[in-house]
Protein backbone atom coordinates (compact mmCIF):
# COMPACT_ATOMS: atom_id res chain seq x y z
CA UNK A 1 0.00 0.00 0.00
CA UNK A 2 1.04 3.73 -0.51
CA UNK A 3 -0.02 6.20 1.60
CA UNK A 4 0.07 10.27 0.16
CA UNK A 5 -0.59 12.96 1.97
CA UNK A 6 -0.41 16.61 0.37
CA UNK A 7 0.33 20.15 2.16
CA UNK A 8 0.97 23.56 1.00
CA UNK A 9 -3.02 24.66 -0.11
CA UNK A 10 -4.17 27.77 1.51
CA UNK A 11 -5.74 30.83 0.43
CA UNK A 12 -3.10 33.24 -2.38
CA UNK A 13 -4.40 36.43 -4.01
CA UNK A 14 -4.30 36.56 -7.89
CA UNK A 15 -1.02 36.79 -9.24
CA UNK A 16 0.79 35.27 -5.94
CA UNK A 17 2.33 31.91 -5.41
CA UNK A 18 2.16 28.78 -3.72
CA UNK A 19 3.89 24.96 -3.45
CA UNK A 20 2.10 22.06 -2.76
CA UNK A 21 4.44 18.95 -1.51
CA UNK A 22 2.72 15.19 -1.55
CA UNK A 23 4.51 13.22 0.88
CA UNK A 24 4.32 9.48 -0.25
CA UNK A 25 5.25 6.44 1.57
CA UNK A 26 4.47 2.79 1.24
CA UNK A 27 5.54 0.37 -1.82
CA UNK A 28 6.22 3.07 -4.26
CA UNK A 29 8.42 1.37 -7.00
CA UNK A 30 11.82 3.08 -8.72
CA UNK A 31 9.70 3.59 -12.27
CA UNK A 32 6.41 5.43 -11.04
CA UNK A 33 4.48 8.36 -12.44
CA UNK A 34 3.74 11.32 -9.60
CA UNK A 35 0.59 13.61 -11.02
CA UNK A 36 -1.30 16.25 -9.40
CA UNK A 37 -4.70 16.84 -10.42
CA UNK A 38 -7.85 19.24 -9.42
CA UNK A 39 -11.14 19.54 -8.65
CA UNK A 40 -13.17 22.93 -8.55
CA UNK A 41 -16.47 23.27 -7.58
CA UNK A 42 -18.96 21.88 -10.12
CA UNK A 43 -16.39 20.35 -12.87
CA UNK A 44 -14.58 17.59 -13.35
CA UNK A 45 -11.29 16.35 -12.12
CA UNK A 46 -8.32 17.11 -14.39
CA UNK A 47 -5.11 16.43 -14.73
CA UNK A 48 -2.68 19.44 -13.96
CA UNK A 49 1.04 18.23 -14.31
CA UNK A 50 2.83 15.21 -14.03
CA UNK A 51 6.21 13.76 -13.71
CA UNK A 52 7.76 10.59 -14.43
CA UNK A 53 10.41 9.06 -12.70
CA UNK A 54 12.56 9.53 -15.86
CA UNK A 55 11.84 13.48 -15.09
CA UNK A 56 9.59 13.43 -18.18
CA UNK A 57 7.29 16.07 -17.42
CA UNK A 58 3.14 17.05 -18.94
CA UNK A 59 1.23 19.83 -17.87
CA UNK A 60 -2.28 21.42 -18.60
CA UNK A 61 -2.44 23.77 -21.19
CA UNK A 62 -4.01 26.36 -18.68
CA UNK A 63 -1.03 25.86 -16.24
CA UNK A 64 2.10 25.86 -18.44
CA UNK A 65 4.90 27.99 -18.02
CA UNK A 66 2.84 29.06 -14.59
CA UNK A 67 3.32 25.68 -12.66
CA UNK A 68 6.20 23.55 -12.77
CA UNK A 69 6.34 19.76 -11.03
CA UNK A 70 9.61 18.42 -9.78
CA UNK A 71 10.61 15.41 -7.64
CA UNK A 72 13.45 16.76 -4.86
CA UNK A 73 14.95 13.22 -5.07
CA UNK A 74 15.44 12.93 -1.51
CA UNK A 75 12.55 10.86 -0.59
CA UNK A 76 8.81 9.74 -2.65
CA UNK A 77 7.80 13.43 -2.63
CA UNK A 78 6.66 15.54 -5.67
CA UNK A 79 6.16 19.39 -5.23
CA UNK A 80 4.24 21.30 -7.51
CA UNK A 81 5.30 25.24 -7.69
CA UNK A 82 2.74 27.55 -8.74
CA UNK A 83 3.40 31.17 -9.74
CA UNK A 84 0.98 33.67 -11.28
CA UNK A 85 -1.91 32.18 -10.15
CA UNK A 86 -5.99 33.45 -11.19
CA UNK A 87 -8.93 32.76 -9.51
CA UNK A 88 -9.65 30.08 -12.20
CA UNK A 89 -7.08 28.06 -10.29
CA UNK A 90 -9.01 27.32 -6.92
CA UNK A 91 -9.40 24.01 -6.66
CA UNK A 92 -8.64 20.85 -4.75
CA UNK A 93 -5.70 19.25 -5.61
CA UNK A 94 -4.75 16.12 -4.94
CA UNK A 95 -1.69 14.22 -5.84
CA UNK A 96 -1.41 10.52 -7.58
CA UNK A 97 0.92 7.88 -7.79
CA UNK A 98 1.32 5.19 -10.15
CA UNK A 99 3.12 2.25 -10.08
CA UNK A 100 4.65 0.71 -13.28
CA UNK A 101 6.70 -2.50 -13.82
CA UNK A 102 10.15 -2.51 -16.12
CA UNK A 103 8.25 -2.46 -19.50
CA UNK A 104 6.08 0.56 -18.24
CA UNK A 105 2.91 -1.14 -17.61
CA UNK A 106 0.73 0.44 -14.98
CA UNK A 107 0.59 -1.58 -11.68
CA UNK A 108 -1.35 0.26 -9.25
CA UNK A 109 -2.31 3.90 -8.04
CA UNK A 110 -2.98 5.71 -5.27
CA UNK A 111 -4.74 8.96 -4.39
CA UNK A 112 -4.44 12.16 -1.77
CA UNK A 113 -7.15 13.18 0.11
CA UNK A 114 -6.56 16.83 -1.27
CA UNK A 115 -5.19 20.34 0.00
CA UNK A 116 -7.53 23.08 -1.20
CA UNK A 117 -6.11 26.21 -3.04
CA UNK A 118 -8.13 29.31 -3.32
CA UNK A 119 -7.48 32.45 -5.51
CA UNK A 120 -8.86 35.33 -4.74
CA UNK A 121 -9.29 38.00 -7.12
């Protein structure tokens, strides 16, 4: 099992910044995939940046060149840094991690709970 727990949300006016950390521990394997997604009120869940464990990175169209998503390499933690951010950004995030095996088939994943981010205008 794989436990994740996420810190960092609070409340940012527009145009300020915040980092979100996911703290992971458990069975996380060396070839993994560590995402953060969000939730705002009313819409669906999507996919905000992720990072493999070969430091490929993807990110949202609406977040790029704003967030970036990095893995310290010190422990199973991903950060996300956001700069710049707009009201449009409040949401829930929660952070992901997914297990692969050698040939980069997905194994298992695991979820956050969430650390809420609000923009005000």
């Amino acid at each position: 099992q794989v436990q994740l727990v996420e810190s960092g949300g609070g409340v940012v006016q527009s145009g300020g910044s915040l980092t979100l950390s996911c703290s992971a521990s458990g069975n996380i394997r060396n070839n993994n995939i560590m995402g953060w997604y969000r939730q705002a009120d009313g819409k669906q869940r999507e996919l905000v940046a992720m990072i493999t464990s070969y430091n490929y990175t993807t990110y949202a169209d609406s977040v790029n060149g704003r967030f970036t998503i990095a893995t310290p390499g010190t422990d199973d933690t991903s950060q996300l840094q956001m700069n710049s951010l707009k009201p449009e950004d409040t949401a829930v995030y929660s952070c992901k991690a997914k297990n692969r095996d050698p040939l980069n088939r997905p194994v298992d994943d695991f979820w956050g709970y969430g650390t809420r981010v609000t923009v005000s205008s």
